[in-house]
PDB file of N, CA and C in Angstrom:
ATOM      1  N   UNK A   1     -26.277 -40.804  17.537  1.00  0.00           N
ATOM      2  CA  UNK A   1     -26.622 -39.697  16.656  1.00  0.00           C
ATOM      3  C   UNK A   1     -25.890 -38.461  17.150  1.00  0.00           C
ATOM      4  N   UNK A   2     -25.127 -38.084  16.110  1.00  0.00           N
ATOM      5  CA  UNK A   2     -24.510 -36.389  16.536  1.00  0.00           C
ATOM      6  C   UNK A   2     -24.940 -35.327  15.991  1.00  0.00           C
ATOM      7  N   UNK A   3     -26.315 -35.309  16.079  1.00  0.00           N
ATOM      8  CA  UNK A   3     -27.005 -34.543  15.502  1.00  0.00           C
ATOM      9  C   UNK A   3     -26.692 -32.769  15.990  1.00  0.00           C
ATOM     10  N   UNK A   4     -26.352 -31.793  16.220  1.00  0.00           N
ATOM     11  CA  UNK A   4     -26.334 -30.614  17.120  1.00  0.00           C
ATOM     12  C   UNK A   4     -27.465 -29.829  17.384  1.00  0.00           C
ATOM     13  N   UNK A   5     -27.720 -29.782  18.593  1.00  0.00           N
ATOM     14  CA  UNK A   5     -29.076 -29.151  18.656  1.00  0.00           C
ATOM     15  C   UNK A   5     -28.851 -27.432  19.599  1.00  0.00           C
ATOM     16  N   UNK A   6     -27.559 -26.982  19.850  1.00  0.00           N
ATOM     17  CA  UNK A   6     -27.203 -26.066  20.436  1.00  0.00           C
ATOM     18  C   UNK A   6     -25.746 -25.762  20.931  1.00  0.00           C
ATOM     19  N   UNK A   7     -25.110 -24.295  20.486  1.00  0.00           N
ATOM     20  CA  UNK A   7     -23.504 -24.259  20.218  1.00  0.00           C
ATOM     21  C   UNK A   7     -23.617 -22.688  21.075  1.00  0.00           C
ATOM     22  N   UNK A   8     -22.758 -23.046  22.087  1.00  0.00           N
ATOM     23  CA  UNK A   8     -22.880 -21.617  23.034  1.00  0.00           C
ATOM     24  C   UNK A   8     -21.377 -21.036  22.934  1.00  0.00           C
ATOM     25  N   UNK A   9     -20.855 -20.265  23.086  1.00  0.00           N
ATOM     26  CA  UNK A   9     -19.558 -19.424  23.019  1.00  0.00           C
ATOM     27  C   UNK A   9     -19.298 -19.119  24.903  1.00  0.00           C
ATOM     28  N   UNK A  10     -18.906 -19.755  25.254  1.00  0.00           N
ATOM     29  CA  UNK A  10     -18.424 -19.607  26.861  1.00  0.00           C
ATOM     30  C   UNK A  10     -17.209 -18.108  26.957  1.00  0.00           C
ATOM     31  N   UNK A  11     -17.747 -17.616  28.694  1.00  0.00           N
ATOM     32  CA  UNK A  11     -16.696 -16.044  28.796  1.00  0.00           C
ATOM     33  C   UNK A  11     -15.343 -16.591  28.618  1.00  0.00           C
ATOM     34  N   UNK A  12     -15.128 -18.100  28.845  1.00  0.00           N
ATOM     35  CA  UNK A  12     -13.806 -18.370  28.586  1.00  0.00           C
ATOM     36  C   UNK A  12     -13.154 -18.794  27.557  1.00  0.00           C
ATOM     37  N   UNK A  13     -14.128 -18.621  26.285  1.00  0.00           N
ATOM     38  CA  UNK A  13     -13.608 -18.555  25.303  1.00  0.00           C
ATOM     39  C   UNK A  13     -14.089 -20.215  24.805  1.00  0.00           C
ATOM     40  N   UNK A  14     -14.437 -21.098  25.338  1.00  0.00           N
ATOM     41  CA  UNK A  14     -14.748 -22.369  25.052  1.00  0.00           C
ATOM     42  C   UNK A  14     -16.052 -22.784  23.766  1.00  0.00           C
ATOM     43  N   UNK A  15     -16.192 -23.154  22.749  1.00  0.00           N
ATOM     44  CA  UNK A  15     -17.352 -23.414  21.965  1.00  0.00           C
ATOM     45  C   UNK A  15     -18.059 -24.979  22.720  1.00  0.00           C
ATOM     46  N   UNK A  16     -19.144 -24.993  23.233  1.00  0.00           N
ATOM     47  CA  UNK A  16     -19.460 -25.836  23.750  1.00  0.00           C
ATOM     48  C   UNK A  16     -20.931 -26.209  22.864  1.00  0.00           C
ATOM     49  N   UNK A  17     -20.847 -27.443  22.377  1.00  0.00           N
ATOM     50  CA  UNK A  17     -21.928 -28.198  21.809  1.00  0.00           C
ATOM     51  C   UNK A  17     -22.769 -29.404  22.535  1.00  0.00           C
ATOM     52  N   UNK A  18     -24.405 -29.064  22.398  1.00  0.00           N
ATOM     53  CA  UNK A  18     -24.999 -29.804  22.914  1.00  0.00           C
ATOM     54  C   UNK A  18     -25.615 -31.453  21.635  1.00  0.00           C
ATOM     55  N   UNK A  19     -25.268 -31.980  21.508  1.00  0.00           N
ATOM     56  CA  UNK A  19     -25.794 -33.157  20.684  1.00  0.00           C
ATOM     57  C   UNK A  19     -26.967 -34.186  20.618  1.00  0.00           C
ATOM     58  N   UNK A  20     -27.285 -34.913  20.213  1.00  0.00           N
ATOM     59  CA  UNK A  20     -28.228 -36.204  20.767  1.00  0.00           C
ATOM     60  C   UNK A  20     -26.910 -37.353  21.133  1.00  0.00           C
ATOM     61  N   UNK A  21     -25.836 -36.977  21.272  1.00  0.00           N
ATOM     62  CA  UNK A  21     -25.269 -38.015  21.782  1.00  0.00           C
ATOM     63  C   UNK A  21     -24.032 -37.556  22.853  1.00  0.00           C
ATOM     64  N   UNK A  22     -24.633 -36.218  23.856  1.00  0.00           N
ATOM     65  CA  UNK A  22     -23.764 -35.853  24.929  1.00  0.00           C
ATOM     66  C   UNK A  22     -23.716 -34.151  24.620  1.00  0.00           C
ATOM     67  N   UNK A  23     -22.924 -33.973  25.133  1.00  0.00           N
ATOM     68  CA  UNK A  23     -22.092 -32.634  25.071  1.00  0.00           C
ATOM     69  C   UNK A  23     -20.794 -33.011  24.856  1.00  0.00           C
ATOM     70  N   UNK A  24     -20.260 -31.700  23.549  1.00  0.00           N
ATOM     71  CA  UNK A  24     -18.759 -31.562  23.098  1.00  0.00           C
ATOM     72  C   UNK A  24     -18.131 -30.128  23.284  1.00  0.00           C
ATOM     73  N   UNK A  25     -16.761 -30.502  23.530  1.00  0.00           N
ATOM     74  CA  UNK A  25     -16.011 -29.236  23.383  1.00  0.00           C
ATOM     75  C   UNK A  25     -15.259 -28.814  22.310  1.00  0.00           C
ATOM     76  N   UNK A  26     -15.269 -27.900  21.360  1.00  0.00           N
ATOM     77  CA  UNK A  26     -13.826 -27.924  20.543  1.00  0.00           C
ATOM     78  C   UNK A  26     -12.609 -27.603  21.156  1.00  0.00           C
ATOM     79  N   UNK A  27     -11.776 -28.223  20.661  1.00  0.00           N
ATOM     80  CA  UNK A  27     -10.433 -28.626  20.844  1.00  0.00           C
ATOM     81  C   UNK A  27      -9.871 -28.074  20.018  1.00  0.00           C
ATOM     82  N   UNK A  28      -9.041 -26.502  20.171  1.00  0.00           N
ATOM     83  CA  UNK A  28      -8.200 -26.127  19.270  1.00  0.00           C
ATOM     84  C   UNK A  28      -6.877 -27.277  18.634  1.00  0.00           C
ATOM     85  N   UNK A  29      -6.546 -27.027  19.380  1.00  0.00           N
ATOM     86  CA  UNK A  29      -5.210 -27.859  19.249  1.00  0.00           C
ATOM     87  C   UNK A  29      -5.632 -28.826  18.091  1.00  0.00           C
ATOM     88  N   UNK A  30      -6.611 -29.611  18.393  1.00  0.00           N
ATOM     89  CA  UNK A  30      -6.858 -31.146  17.058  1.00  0.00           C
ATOM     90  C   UNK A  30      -7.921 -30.275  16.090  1.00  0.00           C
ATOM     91  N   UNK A  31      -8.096 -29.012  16.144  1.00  0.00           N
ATOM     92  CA  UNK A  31      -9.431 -28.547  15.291  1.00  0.00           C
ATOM     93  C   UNK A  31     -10.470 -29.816  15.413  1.00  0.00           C
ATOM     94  N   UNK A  32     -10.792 -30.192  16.617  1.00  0.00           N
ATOM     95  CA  UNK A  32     -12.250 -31.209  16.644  1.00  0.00           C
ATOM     96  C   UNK A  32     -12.954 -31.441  17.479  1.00  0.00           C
ATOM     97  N   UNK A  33     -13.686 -31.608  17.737  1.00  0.00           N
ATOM     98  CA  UNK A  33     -14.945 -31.879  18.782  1.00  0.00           C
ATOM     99  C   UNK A  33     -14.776 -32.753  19.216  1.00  0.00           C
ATOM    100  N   UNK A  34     -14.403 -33.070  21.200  1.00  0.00           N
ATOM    101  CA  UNK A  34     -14.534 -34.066  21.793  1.00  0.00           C
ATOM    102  C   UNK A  34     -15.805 -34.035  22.763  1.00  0.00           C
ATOM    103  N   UNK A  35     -15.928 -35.540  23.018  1.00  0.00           N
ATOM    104  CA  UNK A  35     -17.381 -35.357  23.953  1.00  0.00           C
ATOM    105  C   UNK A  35     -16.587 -35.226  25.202  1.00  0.00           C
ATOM    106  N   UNK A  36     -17.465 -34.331  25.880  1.00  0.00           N
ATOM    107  CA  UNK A  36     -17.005 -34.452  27.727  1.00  0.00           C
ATOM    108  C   UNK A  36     -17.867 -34.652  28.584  1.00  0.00           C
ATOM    109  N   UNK A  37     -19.539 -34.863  27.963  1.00  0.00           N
ATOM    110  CA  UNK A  37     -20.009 -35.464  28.803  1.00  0.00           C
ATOM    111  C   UNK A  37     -21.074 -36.465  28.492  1.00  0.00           C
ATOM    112  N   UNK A  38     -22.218 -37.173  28.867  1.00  0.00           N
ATOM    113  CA  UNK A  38     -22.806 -38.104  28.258  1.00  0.00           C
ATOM    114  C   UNK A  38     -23.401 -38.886  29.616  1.00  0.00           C
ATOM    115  N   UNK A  39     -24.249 -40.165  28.760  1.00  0.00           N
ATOM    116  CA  UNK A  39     -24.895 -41.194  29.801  1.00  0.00           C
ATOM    117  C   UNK A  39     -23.710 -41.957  30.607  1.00  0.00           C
ATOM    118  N   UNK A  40     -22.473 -42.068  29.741  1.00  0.00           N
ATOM    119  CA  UNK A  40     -21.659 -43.000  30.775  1.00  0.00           C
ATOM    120  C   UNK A  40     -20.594 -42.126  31.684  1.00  0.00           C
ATOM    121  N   UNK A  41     -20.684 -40.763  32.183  1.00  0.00           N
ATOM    122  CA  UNK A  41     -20.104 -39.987  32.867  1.00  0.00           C
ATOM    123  C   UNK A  41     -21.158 -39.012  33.431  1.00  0.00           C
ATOM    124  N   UNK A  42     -22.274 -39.589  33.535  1.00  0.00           N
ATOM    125  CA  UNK A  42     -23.266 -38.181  34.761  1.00  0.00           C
ATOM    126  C   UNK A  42     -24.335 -37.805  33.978  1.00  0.00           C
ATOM    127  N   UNK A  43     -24.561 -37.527  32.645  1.00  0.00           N
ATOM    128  CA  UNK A  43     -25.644 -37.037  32.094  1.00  0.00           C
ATOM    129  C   UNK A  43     -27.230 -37.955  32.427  1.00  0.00           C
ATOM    130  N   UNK A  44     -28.091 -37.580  32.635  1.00  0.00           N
ATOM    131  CA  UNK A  44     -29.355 -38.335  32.657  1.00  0.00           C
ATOM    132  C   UNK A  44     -29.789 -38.736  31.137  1.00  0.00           C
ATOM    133  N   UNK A  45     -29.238 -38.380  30.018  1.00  0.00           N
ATOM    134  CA  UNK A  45     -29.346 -38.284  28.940  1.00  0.00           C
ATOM    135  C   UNK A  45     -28.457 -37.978  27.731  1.00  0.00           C
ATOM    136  N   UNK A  46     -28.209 -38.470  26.757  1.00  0.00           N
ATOM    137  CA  UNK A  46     -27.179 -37.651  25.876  1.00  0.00           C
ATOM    138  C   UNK A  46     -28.196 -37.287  24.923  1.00  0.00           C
ATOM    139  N   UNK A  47     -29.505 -36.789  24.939  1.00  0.00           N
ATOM    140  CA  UNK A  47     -30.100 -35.661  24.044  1.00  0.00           C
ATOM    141  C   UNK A  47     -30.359 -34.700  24.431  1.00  0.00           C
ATOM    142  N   UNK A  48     -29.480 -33.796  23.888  1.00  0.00           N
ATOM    143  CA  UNK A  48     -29.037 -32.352  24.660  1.00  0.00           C
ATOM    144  C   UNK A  48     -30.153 -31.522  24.196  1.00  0.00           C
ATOM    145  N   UNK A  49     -30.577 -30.671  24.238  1.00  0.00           N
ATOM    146  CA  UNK A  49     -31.611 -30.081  23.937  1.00  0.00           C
ATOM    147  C   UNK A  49     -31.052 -28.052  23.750  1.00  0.00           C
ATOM    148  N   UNK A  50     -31.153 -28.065  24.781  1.00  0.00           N
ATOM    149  CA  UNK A  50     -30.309 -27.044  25.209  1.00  0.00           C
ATOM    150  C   UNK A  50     -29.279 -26.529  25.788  1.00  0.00           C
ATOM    151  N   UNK A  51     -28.272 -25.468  26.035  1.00  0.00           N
ATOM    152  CA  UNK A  51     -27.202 -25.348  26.629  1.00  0.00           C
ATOM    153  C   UNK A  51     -27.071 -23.814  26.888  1.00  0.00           C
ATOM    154  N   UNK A  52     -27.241 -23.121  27.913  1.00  0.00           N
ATOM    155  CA  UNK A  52     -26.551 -21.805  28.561  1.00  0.00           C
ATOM    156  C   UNK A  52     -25.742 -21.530  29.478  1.00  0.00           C
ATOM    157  N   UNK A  53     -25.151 -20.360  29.758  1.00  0.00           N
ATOM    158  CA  UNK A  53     -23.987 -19.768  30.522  1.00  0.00           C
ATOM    159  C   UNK A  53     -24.992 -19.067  31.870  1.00  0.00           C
ATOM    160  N   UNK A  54     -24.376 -19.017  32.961  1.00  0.00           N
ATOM    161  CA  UNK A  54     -24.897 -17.994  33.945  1.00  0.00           C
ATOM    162  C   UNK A  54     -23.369 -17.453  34.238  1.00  0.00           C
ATOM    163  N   UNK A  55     -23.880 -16.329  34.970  1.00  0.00           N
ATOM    164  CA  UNK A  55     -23.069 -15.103  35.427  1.00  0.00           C
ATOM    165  C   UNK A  55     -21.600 -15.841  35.680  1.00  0.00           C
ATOM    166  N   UNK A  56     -21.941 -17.032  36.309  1.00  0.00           N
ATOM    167  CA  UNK A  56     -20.814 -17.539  37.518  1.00  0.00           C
ATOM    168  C   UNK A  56     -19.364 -18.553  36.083  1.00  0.00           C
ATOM    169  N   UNK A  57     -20.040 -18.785  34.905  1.00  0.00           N
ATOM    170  CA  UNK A  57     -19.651 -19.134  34.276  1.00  0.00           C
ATOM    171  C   UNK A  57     -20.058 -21.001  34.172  1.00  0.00           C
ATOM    172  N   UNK A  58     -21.453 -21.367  34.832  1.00  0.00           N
ATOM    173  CA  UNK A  58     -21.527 -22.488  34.841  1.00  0.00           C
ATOM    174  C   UNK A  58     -22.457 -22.846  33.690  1.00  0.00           C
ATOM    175  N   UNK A  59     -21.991 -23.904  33.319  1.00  0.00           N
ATOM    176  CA  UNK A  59     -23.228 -24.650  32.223  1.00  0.00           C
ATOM    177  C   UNK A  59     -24.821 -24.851  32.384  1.00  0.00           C
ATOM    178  N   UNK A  60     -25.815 -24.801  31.970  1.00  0.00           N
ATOM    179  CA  UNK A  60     -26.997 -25.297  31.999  1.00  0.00           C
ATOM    180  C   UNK A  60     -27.194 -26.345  30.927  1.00  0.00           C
ATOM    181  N   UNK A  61     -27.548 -27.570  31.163  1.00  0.00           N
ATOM    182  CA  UNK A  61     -27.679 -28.189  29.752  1.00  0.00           C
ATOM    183  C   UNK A  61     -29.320 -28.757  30.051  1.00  0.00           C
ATOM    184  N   UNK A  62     -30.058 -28.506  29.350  1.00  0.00           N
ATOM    185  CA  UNK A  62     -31.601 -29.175  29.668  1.00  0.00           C
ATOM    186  C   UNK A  62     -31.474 -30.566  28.157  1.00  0.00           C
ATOM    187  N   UNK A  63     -31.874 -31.617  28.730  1.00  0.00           N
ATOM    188  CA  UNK A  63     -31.733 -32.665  28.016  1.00  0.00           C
ATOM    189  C   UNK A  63     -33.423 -33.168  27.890  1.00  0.00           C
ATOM    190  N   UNK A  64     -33.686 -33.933  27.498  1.00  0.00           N
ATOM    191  CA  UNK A  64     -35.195 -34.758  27.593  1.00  0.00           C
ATOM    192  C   UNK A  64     -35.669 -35.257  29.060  1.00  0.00           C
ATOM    193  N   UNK A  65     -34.665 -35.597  29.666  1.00  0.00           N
ATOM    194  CA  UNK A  65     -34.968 -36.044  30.943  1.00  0.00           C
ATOM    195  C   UNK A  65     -34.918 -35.144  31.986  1.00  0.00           C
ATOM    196  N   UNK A  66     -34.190 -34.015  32.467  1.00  0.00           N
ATOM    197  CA  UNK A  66     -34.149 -32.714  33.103  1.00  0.00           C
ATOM    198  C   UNK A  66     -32.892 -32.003  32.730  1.00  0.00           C
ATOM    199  N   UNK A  67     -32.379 -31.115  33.439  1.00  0.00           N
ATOM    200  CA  UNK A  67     -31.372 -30.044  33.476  1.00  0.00           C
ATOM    201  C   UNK A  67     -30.415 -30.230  34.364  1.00  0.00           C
ATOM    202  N   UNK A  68     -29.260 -29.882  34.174  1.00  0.00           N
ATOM    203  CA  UNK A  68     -28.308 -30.400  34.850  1.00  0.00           C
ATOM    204  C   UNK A  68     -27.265 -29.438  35.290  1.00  0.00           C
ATOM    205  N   UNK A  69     -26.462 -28.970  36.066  1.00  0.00           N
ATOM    206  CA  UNK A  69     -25.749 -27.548  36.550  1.00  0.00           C
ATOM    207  C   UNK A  69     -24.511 -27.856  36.554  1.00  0.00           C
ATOM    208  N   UNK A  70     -23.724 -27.764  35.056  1.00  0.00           N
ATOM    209  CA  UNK A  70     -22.481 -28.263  35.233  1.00  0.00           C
ATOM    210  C   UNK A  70     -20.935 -26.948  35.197  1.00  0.00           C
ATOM    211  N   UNK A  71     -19.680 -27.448  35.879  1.00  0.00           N
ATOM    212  CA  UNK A  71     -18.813 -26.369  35.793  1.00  0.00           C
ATOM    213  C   UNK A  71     -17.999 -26.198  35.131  1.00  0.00           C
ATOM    214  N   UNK A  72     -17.326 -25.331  35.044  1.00  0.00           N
ATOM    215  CA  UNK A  72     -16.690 -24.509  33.747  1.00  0.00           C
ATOM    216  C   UNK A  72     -15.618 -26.130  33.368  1.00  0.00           C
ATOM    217  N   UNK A  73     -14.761 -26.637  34.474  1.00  0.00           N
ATOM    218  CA  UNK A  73     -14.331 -27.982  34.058  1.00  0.00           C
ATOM    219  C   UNK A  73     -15.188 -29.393  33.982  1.00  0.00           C
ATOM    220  N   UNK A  74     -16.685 -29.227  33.383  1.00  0.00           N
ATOM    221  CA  UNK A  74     -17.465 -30.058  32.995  1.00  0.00           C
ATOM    222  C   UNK A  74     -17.557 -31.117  33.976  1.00  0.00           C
ATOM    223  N   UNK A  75     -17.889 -30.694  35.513  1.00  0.00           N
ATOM    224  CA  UNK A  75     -18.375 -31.878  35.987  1.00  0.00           C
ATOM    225  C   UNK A  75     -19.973 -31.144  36.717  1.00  0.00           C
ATOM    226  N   UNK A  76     -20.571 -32.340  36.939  1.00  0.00           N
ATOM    227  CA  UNK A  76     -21.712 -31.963  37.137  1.00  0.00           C
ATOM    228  C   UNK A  76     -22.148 -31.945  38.629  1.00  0.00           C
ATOM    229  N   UNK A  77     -22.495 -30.643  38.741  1.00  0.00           N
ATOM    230  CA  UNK A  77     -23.209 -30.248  40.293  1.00  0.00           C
ATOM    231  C   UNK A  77     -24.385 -30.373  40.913  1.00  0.00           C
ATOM    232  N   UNK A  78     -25.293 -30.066  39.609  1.00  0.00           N
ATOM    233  CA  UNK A  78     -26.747 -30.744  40.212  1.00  0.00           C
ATOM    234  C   UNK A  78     -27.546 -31.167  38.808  1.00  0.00           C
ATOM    235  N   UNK A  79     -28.842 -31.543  39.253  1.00  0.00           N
ATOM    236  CA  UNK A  79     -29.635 -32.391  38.896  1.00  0.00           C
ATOM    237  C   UNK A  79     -30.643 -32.156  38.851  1.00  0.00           C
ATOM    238  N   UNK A  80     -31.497 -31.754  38.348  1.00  0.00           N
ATOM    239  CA  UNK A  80     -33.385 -31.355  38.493  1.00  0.00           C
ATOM    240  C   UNK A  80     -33.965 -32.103  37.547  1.00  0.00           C
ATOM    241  N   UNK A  81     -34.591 -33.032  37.817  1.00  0.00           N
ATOM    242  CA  UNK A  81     -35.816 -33.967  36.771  1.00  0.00           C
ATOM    243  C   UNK A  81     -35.882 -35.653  37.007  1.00  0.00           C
TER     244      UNK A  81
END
């Protein structure tokens, strides 16, 4: 399901979407949404729930299962839940 449940505007200019089936980035270049993250690369979940920015420019994504602390090049740092 690619349902969207949250679309944040990153300081670096990035549109980042949270889904029920991962997190996506748009991709100027192809005008389209790729996934960059999910259950088979680190997510505890691909039902995204929520998605915010902190100061430092890192991701928050809270999913059904917990929250996750990911970086501006979408890999994931921590883990709570």
């Amino acid at each position: 399901d690619d349902s969207t449940s949250e679309v944040i505007k990153t300081q670096d200019n990035k549109i980042v979407v949270g889904t029920y089936a991962g997190i996506c980035v748009y991709n100027e270049e192809k005008y389209a949404f790729e996934p960059v993250l999910n259950t088979g690369n680190g997510l505890m979940s691909d039902i995204v729930y929520s998605l915010d920015e902190d100061e430092y420019g890192n991701i928050w994504a809270g999913t059904d299962m917990g929250v996750h602390k990911i970086s501006k090049d979408f890999k994931i740092l921590e883990t709570y839940g």
